[in-house]
PDB file of N, CA and C in Angstrom:
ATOM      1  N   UNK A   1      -2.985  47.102 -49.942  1.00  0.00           N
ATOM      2  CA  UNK A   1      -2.886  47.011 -48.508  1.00  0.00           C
ATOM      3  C   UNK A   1      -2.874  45.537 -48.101  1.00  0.00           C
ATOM      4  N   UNK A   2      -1.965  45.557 -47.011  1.00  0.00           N
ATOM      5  CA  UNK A   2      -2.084  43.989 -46.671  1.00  0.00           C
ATOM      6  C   UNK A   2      -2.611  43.285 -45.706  1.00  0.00           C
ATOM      7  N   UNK A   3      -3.338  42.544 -45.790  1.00  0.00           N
ATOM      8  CA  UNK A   3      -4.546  41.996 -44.522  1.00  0.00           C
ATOM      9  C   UNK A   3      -3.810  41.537 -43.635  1.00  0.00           C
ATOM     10  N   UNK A   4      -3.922  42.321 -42.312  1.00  0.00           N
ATOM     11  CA  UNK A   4      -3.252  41.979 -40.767  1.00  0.00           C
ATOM     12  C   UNK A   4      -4.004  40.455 -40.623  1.00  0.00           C
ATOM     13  N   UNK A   5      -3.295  39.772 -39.975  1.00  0.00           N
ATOM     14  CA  UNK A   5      -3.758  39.082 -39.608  1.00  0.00           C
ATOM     15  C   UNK A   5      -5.011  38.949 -38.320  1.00  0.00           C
ATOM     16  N   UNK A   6      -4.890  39.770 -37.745  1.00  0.00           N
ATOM     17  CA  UNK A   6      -5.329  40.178 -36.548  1.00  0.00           C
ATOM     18  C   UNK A   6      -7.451  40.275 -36.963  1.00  0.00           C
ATOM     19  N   UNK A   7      -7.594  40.801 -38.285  1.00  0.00           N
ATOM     20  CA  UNK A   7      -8.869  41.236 -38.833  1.00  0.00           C
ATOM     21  C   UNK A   7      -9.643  39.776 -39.040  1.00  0.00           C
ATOM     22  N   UNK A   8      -8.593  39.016 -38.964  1.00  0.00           N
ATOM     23  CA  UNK A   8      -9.287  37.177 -39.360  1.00  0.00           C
ATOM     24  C   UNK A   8      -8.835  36.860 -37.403  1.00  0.00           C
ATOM     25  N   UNK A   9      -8.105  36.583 -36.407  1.00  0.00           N
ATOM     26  CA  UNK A   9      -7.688  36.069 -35.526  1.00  0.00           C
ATOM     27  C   UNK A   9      -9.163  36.814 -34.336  1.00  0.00           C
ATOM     28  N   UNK A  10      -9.198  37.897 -34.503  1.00  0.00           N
ATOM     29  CA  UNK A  10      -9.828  38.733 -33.132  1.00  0.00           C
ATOM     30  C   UNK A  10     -11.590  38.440 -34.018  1.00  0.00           C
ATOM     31  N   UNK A  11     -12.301  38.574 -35.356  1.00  0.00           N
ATOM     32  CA  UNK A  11     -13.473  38.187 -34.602  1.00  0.00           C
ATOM     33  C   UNK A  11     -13.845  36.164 -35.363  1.00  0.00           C
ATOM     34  N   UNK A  12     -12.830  35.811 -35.332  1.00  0.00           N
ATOM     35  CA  UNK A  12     -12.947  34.141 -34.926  1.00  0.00           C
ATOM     36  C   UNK A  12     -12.663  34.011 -33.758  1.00  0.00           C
ATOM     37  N   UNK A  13     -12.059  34.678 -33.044  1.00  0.00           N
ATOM     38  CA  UNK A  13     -12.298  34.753 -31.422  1.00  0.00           C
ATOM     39  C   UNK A  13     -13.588  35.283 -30.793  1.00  0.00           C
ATOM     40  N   UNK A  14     -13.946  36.307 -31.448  1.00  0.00           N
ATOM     41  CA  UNK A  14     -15.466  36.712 -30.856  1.00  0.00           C
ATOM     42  C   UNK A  14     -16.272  35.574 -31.286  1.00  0.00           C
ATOM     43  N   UNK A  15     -16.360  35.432 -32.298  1.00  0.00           N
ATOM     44  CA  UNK A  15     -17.242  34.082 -33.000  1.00  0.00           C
ATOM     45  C   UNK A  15     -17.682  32.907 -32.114  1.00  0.00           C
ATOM     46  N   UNK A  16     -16.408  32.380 -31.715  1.00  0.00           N
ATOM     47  CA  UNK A  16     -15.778  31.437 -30.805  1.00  0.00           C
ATOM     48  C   UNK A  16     -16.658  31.530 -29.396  1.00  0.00           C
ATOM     49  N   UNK A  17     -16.275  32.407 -28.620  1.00  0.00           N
ATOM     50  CA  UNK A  17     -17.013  33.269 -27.583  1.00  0.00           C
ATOM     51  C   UNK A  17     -18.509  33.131 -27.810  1.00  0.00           C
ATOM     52  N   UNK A  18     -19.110  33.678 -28.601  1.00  0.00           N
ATOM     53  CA  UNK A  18     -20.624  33.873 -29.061  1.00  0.00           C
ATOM     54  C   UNK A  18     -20.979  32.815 -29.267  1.00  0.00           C
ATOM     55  N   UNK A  19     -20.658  31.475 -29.877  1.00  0.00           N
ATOM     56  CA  UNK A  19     -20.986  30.466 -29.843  1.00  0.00           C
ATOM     57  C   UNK A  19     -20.714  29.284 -28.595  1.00  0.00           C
ATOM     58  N   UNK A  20     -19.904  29.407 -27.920  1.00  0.00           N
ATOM     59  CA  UNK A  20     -19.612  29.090 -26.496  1.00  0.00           C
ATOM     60  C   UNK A  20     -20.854  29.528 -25.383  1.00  0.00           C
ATOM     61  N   UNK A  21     -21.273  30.743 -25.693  1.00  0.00           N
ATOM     62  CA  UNK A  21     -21.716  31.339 -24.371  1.00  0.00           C
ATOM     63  C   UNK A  21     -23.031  31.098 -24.980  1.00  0.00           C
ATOM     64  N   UNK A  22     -23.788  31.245 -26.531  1.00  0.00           N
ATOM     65  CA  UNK A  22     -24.856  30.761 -26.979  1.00  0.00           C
ATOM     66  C   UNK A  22     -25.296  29.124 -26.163  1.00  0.00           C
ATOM     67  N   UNK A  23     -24.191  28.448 -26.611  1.00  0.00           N
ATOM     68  CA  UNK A  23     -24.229  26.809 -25.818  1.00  0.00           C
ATOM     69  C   UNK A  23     -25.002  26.729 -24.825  1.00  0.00           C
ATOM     70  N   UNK A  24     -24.107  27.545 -23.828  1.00  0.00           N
ATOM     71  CA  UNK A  24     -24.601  27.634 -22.635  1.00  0.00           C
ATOM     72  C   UNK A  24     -25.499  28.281 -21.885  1.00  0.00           C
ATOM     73  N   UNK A  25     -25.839  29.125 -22.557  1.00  0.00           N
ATOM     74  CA  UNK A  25     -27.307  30.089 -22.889  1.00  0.00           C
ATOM     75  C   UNK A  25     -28.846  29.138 -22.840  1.00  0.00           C
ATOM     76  N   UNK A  26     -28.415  28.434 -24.495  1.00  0.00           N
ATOM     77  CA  UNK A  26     -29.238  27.398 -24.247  1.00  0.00           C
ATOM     78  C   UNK A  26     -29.928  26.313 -23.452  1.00  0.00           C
ATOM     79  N   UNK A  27     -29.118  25.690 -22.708  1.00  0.00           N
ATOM     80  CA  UNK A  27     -28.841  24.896 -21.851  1.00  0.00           C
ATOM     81  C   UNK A  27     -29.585  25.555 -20.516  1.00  0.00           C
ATOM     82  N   UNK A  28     -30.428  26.391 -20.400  1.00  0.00           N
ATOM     83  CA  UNK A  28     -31.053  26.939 -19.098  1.00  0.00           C
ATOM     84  C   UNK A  28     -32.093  27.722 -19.815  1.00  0.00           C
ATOM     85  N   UNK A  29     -32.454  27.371 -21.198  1.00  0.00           N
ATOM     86  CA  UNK A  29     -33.861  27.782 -21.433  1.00  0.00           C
ATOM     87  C   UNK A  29     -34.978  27.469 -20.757  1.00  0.00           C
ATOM     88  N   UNK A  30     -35.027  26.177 -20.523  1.00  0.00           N
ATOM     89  CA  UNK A  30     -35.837  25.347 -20.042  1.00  0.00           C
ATOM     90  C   UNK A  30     -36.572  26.546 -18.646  1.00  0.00           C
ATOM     91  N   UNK A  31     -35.498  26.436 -18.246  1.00  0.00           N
ATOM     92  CA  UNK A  31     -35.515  27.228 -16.408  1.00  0.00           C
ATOM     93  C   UNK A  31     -36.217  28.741 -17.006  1.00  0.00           C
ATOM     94  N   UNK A  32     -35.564  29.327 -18.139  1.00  0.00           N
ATOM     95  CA  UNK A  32     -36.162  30.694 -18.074  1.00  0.00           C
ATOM     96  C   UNK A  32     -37.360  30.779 -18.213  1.00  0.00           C
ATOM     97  N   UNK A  33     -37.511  29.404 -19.632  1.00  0.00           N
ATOM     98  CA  UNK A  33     -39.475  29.412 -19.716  1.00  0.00           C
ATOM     99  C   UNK A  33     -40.108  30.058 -18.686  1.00  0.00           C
ATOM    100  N   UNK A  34     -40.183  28.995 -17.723  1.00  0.00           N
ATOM    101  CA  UNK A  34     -40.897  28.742 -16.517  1.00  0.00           C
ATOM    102  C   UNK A  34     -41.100  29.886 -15.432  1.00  0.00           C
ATOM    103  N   UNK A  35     -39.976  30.953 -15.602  1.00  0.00           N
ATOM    104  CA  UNK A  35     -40.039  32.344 -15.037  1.00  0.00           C
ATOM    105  C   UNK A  35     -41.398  33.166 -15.200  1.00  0.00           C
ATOM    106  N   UNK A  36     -42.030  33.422 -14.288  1.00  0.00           N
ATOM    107  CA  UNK A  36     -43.083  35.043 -14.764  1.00  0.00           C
ATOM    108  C   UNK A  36     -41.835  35.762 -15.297  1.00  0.00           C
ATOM    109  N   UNK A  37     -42.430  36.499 -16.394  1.00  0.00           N
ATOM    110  CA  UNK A  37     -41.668  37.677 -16.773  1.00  0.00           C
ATOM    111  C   UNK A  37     -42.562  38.913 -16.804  1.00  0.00           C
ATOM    112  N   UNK A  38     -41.433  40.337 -16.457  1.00  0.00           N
ATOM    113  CA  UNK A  38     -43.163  41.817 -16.420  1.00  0.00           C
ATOM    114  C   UNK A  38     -43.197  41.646 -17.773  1.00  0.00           C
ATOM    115  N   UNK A  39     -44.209  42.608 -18.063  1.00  0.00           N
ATOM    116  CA  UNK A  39     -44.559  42.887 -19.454  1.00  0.00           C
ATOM    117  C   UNK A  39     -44.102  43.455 -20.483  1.00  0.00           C
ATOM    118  N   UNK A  40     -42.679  44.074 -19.624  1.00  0.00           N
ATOM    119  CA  UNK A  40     -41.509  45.223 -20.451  1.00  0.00           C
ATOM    120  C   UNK A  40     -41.023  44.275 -21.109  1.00  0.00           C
ATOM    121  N   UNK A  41     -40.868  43.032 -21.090  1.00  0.00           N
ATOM    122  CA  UNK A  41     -39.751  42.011 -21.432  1.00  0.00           C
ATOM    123  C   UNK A  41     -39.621  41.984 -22.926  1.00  0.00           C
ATOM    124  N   UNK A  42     -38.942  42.080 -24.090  1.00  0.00           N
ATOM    125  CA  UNK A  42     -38.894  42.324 -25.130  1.00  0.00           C
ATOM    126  C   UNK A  42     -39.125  40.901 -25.860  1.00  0.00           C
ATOM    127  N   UNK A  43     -39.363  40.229 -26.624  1.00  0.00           N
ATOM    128  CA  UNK A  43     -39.384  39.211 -27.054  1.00  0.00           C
ATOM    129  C   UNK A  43     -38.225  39.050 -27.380  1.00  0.00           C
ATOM    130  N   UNK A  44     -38.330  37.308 -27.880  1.00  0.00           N
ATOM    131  CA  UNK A  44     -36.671  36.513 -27.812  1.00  0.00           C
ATOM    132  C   UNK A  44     -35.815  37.242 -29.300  1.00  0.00           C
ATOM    133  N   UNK A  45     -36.735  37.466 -30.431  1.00  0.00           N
ATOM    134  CA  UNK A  45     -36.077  37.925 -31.495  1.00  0.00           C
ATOM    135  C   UNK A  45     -34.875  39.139 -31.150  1.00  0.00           C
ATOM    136  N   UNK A  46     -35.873  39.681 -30.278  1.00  0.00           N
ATOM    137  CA  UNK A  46     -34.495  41.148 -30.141  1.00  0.00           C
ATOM    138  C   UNK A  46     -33.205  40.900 -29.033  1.00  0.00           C
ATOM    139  N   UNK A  47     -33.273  39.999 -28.085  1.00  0.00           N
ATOM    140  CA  UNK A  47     -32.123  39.654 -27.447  1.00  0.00           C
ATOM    141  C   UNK A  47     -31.127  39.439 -28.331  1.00  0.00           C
ATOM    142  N   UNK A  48     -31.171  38.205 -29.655  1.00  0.00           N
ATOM    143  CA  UNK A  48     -30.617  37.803 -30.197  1.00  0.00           C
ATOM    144  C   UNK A  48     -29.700  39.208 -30.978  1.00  0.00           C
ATOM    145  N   UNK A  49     -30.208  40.228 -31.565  1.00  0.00           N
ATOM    146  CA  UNK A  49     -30.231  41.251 -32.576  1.00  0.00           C
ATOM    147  C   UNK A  49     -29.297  41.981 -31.482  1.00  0.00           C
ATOM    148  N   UNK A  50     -29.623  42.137 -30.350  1.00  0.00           N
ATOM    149  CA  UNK A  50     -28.661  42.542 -29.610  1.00  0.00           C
ATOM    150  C   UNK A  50     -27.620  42.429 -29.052  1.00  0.00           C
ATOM    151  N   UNK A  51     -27.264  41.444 -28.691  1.00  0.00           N
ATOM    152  CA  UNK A  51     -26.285  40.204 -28.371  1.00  0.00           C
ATOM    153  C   UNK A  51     -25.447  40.233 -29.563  1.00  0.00           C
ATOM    154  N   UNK A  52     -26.024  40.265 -30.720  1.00  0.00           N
ATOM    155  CA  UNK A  52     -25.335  40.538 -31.997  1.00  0.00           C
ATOM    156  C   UNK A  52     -24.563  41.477 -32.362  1.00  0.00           C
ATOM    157  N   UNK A  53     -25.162  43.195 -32.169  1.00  0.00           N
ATOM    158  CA  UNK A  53     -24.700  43.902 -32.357  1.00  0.00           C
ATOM    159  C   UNK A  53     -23.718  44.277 -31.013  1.00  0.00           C
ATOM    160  N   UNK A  54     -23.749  43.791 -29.687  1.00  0.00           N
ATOM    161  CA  UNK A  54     -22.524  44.077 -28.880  1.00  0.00           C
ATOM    162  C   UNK A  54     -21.695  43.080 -29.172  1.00  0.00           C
ATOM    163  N   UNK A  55     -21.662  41.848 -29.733  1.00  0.00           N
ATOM    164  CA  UNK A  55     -20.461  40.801 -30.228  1.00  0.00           C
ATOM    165  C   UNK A  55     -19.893  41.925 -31.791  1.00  0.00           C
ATOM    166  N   UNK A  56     -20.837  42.562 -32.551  1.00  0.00           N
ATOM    167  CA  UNK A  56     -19.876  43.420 -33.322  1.00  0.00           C
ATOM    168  C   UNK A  56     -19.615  44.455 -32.884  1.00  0.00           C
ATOM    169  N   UNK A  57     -19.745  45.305 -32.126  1.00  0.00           N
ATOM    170  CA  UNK A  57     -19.131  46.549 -31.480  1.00  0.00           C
ATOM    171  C   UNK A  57     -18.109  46.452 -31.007  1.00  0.00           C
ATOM    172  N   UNK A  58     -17.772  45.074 -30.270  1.00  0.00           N
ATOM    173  CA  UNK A  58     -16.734  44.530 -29.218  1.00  0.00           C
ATOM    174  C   UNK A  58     -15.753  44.081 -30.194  1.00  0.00           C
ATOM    175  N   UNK A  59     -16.202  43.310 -31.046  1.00  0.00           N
ATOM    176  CA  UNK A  59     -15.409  43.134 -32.446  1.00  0.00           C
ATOM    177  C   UNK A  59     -14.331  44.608 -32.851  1.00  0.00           C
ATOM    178  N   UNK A  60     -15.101  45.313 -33.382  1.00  0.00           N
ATOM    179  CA  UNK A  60     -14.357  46.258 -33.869  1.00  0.00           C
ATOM    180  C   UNK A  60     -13.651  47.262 -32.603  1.00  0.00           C
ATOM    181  N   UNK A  61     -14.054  47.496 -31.603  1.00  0.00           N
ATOM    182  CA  UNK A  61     -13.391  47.710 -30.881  1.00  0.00           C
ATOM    183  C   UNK A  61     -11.876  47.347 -30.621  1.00  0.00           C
ATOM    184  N   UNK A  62     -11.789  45.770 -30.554  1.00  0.00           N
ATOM    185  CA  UNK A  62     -10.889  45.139 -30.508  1.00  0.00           C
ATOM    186  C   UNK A  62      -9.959  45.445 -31.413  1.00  0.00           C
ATOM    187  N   UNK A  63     -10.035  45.261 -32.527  1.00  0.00           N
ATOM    188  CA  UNK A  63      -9.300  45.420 -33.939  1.00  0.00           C
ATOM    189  C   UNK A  63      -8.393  46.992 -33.417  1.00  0.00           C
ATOM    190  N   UNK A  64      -9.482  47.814 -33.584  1.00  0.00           N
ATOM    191  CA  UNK A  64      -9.048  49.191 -33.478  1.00  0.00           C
ATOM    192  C   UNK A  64      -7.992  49.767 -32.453  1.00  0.00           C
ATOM    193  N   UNK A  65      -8.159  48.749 -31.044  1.00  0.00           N
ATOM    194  CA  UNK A  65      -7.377  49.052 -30.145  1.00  0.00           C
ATOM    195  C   UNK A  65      -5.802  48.243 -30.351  1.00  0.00           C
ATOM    196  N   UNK A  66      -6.539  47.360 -31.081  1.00  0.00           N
ATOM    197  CA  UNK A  66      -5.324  46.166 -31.296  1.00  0.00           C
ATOM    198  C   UNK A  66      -3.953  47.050 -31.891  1.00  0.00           C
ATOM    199  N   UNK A  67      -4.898  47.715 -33.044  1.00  0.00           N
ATOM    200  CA  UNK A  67      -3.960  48.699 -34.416  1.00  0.00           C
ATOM    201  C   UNK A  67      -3.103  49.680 -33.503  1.00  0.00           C
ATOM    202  N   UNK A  68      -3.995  50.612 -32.607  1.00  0.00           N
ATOM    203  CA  UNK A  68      -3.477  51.583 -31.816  1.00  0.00           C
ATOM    204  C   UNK A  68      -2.283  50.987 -30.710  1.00  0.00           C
ATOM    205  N   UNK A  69      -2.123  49.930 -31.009  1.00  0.00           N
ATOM    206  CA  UNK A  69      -1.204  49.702 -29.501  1.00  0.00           C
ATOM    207  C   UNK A  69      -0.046  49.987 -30.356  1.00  0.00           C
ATOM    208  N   UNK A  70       0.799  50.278 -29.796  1.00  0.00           N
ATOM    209  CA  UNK A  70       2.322  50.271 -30.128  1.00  0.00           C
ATOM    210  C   UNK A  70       2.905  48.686 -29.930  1.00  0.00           C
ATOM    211  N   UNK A  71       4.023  48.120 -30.923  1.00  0.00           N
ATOM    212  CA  UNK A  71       4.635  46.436 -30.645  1.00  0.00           C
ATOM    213  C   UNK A  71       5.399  46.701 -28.967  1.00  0.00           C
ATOM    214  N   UNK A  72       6.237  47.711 -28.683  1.00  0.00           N
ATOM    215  CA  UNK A  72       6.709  47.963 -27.843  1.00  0.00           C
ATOM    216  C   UNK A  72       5.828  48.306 -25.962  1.00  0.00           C
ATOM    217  N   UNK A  73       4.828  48.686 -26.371  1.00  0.00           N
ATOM    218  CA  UNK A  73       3.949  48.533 -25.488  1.00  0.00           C
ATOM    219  C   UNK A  73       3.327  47.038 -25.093  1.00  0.00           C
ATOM    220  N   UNK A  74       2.890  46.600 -26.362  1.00  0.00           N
ATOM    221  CA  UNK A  74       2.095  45.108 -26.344  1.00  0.00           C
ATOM    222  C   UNK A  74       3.422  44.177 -25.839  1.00  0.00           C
ATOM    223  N   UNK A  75       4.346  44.301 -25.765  1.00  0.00           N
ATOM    224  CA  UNK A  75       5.931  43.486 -25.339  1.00  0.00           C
ATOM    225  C   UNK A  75       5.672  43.874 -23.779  1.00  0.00           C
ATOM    226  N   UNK A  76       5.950  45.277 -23.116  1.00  0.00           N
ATOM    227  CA  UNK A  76       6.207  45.313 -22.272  1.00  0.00           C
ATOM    228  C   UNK A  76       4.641  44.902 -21.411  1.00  0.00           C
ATOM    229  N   UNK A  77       3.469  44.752 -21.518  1.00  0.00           N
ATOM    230  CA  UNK A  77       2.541  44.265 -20.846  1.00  0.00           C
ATOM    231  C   UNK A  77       2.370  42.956 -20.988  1.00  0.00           C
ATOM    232  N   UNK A  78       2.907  42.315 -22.039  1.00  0.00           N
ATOM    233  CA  UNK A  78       2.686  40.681 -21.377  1.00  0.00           C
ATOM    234  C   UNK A  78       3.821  40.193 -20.701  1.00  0.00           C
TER     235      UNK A  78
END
């Protein structure tokens, strides 16, 4: 079988994204410290774990929808 290109292009694009929006994530820690938070608030480990697993869900999503499109469809919408 031959590796689409698409399986390397779509999650170095998520990658890309996740590390972009991490950046800027960062960059307003400071401010969240300083927030009261309630007590439901989950600690920082599991944001991360989560954030993770919707950057791979969205991942494969992508791929999958990518496969399902028809060339003739993907032509006539851009």
């Amino acid at each position: 079988m031959r590796l689409k290109l698409n399986y390397i292009i779509i999650p170095l694009f998520t990658a890309f994204i996740a590390y972009f929006g991490g950046q800027i994530t960062s960059a307003g820690m400071k401010w969240y410290k300083t927030i009261n938070l309630p007590s439901f608030t989950p600690p920082g480990f599991v944001i991360g774990y989560v954030w993770t697993f919707i950057f791979i869900c969205a991942t494969i999503s992508a791929i999958i929808t990518w496969n399902k499109l028809k060339k003739t469809t993907l032509v006539s919408h851009l």
